[in-house]
N, C-alpha and C. Protein backbone atom coordinates (compact mmCIF):
# COMPACT_ATOMS: atom_id res chain seq x y z
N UNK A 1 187.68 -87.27 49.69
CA UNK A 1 187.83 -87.56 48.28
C UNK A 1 189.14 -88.29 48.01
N UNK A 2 190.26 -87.97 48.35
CA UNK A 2 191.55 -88.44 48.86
C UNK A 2 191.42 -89.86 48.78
N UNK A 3 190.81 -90.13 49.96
CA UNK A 3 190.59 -91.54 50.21
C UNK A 3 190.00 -92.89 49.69
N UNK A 4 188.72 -92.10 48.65
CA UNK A 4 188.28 -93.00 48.21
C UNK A 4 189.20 -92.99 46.66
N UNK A 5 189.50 -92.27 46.36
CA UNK A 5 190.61 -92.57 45.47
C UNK A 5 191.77 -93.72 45.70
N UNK A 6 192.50 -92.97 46.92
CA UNK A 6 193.12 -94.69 47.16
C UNK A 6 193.15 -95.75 47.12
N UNK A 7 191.35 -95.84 47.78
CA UNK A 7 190.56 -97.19 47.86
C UNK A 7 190.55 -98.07 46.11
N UNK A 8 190.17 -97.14 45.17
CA UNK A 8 189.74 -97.10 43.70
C UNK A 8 191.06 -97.95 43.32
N UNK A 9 192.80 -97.07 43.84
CA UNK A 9 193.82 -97.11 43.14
C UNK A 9 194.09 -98.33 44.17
N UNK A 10 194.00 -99.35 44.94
CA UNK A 10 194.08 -100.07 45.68
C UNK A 10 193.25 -101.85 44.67
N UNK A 11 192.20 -100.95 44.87
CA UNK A 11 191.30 -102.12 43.81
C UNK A 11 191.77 -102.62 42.90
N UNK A 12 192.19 -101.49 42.13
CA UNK A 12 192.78 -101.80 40.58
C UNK A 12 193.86 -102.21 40.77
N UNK A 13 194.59 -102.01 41.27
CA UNK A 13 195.76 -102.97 41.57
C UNK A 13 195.82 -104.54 41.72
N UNK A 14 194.81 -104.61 42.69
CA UNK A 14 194.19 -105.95 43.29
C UNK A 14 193.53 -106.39 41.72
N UNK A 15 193.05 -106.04 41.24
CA UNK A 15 193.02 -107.11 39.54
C UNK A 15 193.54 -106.86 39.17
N UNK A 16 194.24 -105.83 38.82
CA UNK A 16 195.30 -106.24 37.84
C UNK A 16 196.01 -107.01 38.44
N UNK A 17 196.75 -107.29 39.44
CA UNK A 17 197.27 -108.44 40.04
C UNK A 17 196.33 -109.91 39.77
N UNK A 18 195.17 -109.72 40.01
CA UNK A 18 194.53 -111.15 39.53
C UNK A 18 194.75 -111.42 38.07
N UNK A 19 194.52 -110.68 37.16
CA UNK A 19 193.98 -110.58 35.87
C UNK A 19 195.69 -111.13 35.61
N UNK A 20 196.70 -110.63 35.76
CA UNK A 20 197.92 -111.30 35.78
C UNK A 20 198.17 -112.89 35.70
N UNK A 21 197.55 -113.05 37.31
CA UNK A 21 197.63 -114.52 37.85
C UNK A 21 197.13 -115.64 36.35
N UNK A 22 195.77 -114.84 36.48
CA UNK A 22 195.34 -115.86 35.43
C UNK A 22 195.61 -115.89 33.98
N UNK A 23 196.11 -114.79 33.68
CA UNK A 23 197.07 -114.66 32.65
C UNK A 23 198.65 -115.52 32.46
N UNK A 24 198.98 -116.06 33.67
CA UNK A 24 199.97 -116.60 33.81
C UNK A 24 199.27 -118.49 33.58
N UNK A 25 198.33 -118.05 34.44
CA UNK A 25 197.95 -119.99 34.51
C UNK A 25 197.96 -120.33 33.17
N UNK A 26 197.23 -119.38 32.27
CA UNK A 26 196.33 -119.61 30.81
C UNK A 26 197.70 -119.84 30.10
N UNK A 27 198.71 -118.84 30.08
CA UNK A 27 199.45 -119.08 28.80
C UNK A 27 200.63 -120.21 29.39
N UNK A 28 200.51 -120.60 30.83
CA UNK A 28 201.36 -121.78 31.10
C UNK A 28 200.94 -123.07 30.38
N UNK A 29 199.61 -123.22 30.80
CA UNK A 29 198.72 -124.33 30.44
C UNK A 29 198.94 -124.88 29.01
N UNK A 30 198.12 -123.27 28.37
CA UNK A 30 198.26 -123.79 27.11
C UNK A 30 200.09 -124.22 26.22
N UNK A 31 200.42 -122.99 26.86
CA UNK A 31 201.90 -123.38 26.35
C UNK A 31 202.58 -125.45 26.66
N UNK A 32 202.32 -125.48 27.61
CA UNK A 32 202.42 -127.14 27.98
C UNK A 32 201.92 -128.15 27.26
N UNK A 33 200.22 -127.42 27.16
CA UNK A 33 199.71 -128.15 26.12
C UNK A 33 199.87 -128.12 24.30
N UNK A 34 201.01 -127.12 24.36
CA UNK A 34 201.15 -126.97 22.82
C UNK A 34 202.34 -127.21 22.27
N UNK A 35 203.34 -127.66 23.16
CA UNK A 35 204.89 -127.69 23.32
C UNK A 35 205.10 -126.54 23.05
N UNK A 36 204.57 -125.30 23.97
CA UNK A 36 205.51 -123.82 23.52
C UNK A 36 205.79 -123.48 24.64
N UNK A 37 206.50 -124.36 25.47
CA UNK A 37 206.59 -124.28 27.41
C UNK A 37 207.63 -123.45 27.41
N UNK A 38 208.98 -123.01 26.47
CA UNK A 38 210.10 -122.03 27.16
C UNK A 38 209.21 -120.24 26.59
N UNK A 39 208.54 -120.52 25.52
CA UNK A 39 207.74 -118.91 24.85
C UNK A 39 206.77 -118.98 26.14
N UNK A 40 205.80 -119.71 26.83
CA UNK A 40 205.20 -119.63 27.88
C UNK A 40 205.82 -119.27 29.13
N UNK A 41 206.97 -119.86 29.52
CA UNK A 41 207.15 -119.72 31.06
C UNK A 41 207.75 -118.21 30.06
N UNK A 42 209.09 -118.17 29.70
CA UNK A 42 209.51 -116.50 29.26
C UNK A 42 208.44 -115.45 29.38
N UNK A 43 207.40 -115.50 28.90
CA UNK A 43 206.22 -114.49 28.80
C UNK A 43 205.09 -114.18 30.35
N UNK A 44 205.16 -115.42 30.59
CA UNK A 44 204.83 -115.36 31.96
C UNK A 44 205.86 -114.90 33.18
N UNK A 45 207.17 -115.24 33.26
CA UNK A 45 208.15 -114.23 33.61
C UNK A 45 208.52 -112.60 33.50
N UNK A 46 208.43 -112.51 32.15
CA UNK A 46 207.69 -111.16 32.30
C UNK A 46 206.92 -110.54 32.63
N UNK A 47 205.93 -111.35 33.08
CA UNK A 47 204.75 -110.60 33.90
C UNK A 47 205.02 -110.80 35.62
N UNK A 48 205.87 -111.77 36.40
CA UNK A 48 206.17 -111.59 36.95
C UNK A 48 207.16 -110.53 37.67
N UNK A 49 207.83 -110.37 36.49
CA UNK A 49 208.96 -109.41 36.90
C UNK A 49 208.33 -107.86 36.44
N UNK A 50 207.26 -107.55 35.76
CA UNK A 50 206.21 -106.55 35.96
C UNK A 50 205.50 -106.32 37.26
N UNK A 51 205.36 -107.18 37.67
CA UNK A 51 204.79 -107.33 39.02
C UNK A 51 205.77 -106.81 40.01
N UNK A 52 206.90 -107.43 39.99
CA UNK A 52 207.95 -106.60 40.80
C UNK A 52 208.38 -105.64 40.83
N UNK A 53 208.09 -105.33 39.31
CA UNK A 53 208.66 -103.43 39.33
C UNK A 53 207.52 -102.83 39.90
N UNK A 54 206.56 -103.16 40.26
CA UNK A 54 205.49 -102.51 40.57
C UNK A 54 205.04 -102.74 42.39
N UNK A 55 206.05 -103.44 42.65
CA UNK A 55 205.95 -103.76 43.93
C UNK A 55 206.54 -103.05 45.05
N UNK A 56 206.27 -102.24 46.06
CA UNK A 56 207.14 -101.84 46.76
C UNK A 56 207.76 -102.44 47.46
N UNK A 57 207.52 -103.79 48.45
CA UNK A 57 208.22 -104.48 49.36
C UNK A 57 209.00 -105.53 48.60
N UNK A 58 209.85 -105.21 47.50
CA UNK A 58 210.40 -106.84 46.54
C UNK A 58 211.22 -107.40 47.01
N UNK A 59 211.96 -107.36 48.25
CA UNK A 59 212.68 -108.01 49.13
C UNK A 59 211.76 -109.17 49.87
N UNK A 60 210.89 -109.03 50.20
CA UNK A 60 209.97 -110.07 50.65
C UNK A 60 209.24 -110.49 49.95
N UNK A 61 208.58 -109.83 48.69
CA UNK A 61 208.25 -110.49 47.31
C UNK A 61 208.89 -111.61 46.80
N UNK A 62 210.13 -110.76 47.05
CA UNK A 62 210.83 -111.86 46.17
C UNK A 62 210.99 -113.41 47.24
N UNK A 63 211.21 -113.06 48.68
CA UNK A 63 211.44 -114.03 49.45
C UNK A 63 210.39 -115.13 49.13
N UNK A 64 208.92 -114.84 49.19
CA UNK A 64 207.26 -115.03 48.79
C UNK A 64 207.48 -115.89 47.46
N UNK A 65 208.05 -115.50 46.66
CA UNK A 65 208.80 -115.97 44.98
C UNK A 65 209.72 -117.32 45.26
N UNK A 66 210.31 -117.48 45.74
CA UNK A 66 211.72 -117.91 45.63
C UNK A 66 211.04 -119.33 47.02
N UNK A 67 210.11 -119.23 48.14
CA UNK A 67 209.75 -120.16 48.59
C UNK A 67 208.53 -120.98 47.96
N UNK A 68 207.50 -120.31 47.58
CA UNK A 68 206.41 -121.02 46.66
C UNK A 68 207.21 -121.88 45.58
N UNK A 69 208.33 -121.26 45.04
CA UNK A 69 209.24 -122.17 44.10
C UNK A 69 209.48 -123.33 44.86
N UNK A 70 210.06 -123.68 45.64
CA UNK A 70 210.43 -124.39 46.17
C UNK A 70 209.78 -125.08 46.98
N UNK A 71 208.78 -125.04 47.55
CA UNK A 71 207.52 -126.06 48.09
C UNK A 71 206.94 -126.35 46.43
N UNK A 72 206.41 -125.56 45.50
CA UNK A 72 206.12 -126.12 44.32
C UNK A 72 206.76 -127.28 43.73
N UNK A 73 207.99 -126.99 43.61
CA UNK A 73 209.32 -127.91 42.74
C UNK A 73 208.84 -129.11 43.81
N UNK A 74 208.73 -129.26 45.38
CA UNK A 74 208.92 -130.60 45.93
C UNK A 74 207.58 -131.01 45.94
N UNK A 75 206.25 -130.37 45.84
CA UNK A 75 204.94 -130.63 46.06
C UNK A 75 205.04 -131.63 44.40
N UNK A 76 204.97 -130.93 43.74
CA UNK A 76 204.58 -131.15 42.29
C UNK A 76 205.44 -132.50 41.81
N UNK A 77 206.70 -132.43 42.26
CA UNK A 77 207.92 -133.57 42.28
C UNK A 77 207.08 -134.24 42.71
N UNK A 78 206.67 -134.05 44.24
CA UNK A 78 206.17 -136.10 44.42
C UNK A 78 205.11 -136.78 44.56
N UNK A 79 204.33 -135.65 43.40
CA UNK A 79 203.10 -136.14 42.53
C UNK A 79 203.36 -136.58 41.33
N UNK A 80 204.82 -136.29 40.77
CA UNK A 80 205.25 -136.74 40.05
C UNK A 80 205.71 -138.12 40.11
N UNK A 81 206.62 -138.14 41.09
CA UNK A 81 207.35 -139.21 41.29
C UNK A 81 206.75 -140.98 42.04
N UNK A 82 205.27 -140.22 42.64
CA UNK A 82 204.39 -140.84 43.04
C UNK A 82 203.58 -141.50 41.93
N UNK A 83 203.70 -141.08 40.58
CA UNK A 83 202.78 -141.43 39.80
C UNK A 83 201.18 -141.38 40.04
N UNK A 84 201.22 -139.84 40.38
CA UNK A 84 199.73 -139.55 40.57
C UNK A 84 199.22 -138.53 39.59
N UNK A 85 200.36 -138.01 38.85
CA UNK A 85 199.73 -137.12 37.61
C UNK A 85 201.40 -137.17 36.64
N UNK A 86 200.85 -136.77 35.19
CA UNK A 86 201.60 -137.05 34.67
C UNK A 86 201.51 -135.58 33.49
N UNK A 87 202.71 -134.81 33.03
CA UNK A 87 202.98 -133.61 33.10
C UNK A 87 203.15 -133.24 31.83
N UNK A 88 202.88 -133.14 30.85
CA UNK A 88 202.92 -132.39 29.39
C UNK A 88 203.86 -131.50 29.17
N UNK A 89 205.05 -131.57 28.15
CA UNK A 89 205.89 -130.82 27.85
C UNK A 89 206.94 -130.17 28.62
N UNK A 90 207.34 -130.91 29.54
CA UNK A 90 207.81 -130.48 31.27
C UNK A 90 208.90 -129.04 30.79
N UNK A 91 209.66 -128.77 29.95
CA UNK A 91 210.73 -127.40 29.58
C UNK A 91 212.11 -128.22 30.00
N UNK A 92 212.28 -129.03 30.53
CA UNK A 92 213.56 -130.16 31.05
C UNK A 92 213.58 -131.48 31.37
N UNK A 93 214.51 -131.66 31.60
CA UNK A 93 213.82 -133.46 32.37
C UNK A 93 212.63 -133.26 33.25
N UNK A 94 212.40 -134.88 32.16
CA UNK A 94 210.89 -135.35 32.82
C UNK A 94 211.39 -136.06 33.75
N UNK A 95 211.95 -135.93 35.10
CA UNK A 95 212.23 -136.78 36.11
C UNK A 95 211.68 -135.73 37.36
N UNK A 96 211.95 -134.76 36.98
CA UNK A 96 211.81 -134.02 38.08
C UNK A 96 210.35 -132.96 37.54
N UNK A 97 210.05 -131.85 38.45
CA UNK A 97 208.79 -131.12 37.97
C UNK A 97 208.69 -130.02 36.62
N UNK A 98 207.74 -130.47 36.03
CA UNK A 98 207.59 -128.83 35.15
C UNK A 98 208.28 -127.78 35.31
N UNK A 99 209.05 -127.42 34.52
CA UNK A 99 209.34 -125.37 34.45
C UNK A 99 208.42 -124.93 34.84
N UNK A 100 207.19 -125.09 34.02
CA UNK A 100 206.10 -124.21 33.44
C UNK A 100 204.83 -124.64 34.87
N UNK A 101 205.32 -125.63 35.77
CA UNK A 101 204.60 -125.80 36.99
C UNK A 101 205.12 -124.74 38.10
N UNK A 102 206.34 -124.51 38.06
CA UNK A 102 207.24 -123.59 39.24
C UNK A 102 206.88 -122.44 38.67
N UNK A 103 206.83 -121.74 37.44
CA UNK A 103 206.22 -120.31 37.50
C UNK A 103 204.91 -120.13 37.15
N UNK A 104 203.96 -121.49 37.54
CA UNK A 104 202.78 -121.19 37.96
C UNK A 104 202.72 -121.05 39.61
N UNK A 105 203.48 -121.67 40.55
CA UNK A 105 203.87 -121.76 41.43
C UNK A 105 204.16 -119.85 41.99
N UNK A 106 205.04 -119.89 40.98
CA UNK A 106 205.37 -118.26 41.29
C UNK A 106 204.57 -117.25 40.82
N UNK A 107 203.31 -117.54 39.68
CA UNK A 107 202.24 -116.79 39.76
C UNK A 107 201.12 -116.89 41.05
N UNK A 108 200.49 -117.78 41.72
CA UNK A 108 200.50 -117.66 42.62
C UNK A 108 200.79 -116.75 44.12
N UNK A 109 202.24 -116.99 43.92
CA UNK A 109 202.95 -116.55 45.00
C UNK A 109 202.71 -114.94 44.99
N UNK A 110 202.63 -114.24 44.05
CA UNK A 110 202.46 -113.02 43.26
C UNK A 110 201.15 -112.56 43.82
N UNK A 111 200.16 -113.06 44.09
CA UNK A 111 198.55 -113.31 44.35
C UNK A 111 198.68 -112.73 46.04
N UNK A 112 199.56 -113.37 47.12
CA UNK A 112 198.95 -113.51 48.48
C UNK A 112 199.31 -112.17 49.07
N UNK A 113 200.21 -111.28 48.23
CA UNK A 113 200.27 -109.86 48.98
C UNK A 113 199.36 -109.09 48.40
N UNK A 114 198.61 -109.21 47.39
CA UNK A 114 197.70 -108.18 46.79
C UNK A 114 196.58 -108.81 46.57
N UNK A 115 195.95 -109.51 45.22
CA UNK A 115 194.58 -110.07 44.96
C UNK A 115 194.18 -110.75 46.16
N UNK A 116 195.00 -112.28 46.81
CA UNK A 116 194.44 -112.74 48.53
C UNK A 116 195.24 -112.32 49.20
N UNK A 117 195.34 -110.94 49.45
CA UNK A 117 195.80 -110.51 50.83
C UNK A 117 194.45 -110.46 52.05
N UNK A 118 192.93 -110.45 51.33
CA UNK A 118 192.81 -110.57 52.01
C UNK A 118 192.17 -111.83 52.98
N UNK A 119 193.24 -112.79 52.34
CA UNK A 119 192.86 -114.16 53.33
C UNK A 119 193.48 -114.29 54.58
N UNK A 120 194.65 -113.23 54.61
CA UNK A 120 195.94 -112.69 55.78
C UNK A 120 195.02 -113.18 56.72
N UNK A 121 193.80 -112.33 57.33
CA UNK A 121 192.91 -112.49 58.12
C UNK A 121 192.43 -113.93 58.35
N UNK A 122 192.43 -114.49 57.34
CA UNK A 122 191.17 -115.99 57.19
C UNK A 122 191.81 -117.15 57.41
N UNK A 123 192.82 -117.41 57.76
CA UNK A 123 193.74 -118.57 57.82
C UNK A 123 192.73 -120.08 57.37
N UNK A 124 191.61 -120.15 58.60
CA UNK A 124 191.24 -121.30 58.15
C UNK A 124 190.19 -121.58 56.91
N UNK A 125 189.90 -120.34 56.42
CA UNK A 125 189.18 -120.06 54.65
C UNK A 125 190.63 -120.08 53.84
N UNK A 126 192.04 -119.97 54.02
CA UNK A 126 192.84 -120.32 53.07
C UNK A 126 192.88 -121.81 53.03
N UNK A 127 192.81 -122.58 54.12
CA UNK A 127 192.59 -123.82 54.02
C UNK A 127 191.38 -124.48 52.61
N UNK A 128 190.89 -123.69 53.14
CA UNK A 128 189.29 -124.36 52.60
C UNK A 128 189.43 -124.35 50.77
N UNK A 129 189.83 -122.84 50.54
CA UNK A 129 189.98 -122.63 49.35
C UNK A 129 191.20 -123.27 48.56
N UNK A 130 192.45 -123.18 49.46
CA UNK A 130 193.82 -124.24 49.18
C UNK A 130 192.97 -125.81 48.35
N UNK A 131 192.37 -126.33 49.23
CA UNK A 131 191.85 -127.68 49.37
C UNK A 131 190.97 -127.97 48.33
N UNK A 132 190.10 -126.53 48.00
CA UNK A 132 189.19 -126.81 46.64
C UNK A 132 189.59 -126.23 45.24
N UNK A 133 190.56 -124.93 45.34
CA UNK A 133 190.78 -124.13 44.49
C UNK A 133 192.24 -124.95 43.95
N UNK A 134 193.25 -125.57 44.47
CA UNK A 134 194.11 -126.71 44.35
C UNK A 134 193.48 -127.84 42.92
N UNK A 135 192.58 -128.56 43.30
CA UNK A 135 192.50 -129.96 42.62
C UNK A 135 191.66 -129.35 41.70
N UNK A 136 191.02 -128.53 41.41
CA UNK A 136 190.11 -127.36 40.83
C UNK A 136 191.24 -127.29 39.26
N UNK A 137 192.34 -126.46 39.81
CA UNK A 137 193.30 -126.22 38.80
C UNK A 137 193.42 -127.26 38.22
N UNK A 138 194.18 -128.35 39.07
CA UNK A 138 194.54 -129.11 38.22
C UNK A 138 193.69 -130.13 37.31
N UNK A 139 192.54 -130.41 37.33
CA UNK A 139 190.96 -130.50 36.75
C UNK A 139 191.05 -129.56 35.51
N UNK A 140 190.67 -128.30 35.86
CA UNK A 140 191.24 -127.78 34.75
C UNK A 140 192.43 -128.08 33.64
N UNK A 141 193.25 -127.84 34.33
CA UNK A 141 195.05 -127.95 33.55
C UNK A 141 194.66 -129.53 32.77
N UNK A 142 193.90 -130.92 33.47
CA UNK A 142 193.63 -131.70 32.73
C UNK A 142 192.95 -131.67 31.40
N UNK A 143 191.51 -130.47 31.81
CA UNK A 143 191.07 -130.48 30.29
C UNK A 143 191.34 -129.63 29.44
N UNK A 144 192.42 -129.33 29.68
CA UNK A 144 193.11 -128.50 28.66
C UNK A 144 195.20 -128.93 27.84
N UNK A 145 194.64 -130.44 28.47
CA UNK A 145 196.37 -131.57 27.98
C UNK A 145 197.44 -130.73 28.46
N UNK A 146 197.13 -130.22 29.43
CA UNK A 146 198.73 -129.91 30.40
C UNK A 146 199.17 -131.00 31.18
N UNK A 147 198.01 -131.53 32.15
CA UNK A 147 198.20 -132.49 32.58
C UNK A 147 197.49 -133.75 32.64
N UNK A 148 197.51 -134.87 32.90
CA UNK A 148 197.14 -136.04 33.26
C UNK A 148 197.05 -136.53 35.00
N UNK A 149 195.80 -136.56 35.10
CA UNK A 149 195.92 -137.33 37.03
C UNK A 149 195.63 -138.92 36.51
N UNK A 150 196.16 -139.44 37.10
CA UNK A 150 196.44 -140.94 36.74
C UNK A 150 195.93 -141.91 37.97
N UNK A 151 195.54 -140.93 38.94
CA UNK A 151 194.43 -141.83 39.99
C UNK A 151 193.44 -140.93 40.63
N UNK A 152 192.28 -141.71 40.93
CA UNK A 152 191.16 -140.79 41.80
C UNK A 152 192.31 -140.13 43.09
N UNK A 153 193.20 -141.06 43.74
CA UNK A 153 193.82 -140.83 44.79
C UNK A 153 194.26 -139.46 45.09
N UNK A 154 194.65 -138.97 43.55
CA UNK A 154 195.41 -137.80 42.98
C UNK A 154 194.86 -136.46 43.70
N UNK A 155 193.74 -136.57 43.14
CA UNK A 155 192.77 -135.12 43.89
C UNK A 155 192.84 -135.02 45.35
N UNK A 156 192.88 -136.39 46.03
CA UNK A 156 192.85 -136.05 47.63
C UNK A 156 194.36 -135.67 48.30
N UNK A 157 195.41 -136.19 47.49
CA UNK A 157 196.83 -135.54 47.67
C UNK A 157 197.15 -134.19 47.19
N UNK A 158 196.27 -133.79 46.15
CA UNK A 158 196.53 -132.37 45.62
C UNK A 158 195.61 -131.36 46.88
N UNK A 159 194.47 -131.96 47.18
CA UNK A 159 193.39 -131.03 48.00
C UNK A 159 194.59 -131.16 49.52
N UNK A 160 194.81 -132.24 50.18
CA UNK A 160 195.32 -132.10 51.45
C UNK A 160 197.08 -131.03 50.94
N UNK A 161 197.55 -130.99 49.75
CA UNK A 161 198.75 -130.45 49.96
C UNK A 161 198.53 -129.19 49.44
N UNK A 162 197.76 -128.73 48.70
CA UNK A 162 197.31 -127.05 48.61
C UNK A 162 196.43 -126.71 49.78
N UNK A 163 195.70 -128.11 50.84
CA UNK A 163 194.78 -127.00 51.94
C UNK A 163 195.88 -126.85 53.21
N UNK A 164 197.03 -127.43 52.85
CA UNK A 164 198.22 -127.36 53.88
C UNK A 164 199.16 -126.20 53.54
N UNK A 165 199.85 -126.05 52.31
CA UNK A 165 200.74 -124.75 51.44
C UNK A 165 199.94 -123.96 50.93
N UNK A 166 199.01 -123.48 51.08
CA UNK A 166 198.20 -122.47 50.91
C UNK A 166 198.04 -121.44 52.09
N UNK A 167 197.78 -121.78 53.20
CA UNK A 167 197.76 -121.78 54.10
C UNK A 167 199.29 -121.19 55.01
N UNK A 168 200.34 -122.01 54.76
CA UNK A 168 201.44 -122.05 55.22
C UNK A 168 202.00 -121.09 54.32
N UNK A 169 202.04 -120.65 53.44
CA UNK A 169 202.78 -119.54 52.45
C UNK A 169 201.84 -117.98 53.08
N UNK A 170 200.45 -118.17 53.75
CA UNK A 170 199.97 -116.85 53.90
C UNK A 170 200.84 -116.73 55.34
N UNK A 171 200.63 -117.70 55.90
CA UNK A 171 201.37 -117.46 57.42
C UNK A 171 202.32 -116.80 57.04
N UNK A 172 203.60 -117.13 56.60
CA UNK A 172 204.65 -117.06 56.15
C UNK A 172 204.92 -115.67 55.93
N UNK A 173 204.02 -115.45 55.05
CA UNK A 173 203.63 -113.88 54.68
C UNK A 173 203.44 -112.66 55.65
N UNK A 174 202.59 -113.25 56.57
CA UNK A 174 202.21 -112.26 57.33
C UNK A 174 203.15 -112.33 58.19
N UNK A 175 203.95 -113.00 58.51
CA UNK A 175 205.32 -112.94 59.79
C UNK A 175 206.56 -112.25 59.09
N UNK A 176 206.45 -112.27 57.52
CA UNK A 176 207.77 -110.69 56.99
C UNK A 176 207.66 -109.65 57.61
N UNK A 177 208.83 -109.39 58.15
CA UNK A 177 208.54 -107.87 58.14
C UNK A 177 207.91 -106.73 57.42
N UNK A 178 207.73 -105.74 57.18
CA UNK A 178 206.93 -104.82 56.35
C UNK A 178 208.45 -103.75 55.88
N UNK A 179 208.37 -103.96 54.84
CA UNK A 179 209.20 -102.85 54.34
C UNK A 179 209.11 -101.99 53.43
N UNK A 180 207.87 -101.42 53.92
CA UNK A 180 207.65 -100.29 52.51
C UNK A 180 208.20 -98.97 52.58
């Protein structure tokens, strides 16, 4: 009985961790699309940092946090800078990437120890899903005036660089140590 309780309190975790994620995409999006990008990323920060109080390993959470930032900021940069999509309400200079793209970045990142942990196993299904679930978003994020893709080209640079950092952030993951 024990056990399947765990299992139960395991689950629910695992959406509420999703139900988060997409709670984060939604009020990024729309916030971008409404010029309310610093009330968006703020509110979505809070749910990140909910997430952390709720996390036991937040030393590698946070490590998980703090690199998705940073492949985000340069992924998203030189789709930017490439003129392959073009970015709604960025929260700072428009030279460089979205605010409100890096803590979607870090919602995400939030995702690969709990909701896809279990892709840990699947390396080459993180590919697959990176590659479709990637240009997917941003398809979305288009019809909803967050963003603009400004060439067909766009989708095949977004699919090859989410079926590559999708992928490379679970690795990543699974080579932390465990510190619970």
């Amino acid at each position: 009985m024990e056990g399947s309780s765990l299992l139960v309190q395991k689950m629910t975790s695992k959406i509420i961790n999703f139900i988060f994620f997409q709670l984060i995409w939604f009020v990024c999006i729309i916030g971008a699309a409404t010029n309310e990008t610093h009330a968006a990323v703020a509110f979505s920060l809070l749910i990140i940092l909910f997430h952390l109080y709720l996390t036991k390993d937040k030393k590698n959470e946070l490590k998980i946090l703090l690199l998705a930032s940073i492949l985000g900021f340069l992924f998203d940069g030189f789709l930017l800078k490439n003129e392959l999509v073009l970015y709604a309400n960025h929260g700072w200079s428009y030279s460089i990437t979205p605010l409100w793209i890096i803590v979607l970045w870090m919602g995400f990142a939030i995702t690969l120890n709990s909701s896809l942990s279990w892709l840990k196993k699947k390396i080459k299904l993180s590919v697959l899903l990176g590659a479709i679930g990637g240009p997917l978003a941003y398809l979305a994020g288009e019809k909803l005036n967050a963003v603009t893709i400004l060439s067909p080209n766009a989708i095949i640079v977004i699919a090859i660089g989410w079926g590559i950092i999708t992928p490379l952030l679970i690795i990543i993951t699974n080579k932390l140590p465990k510190n619970d």
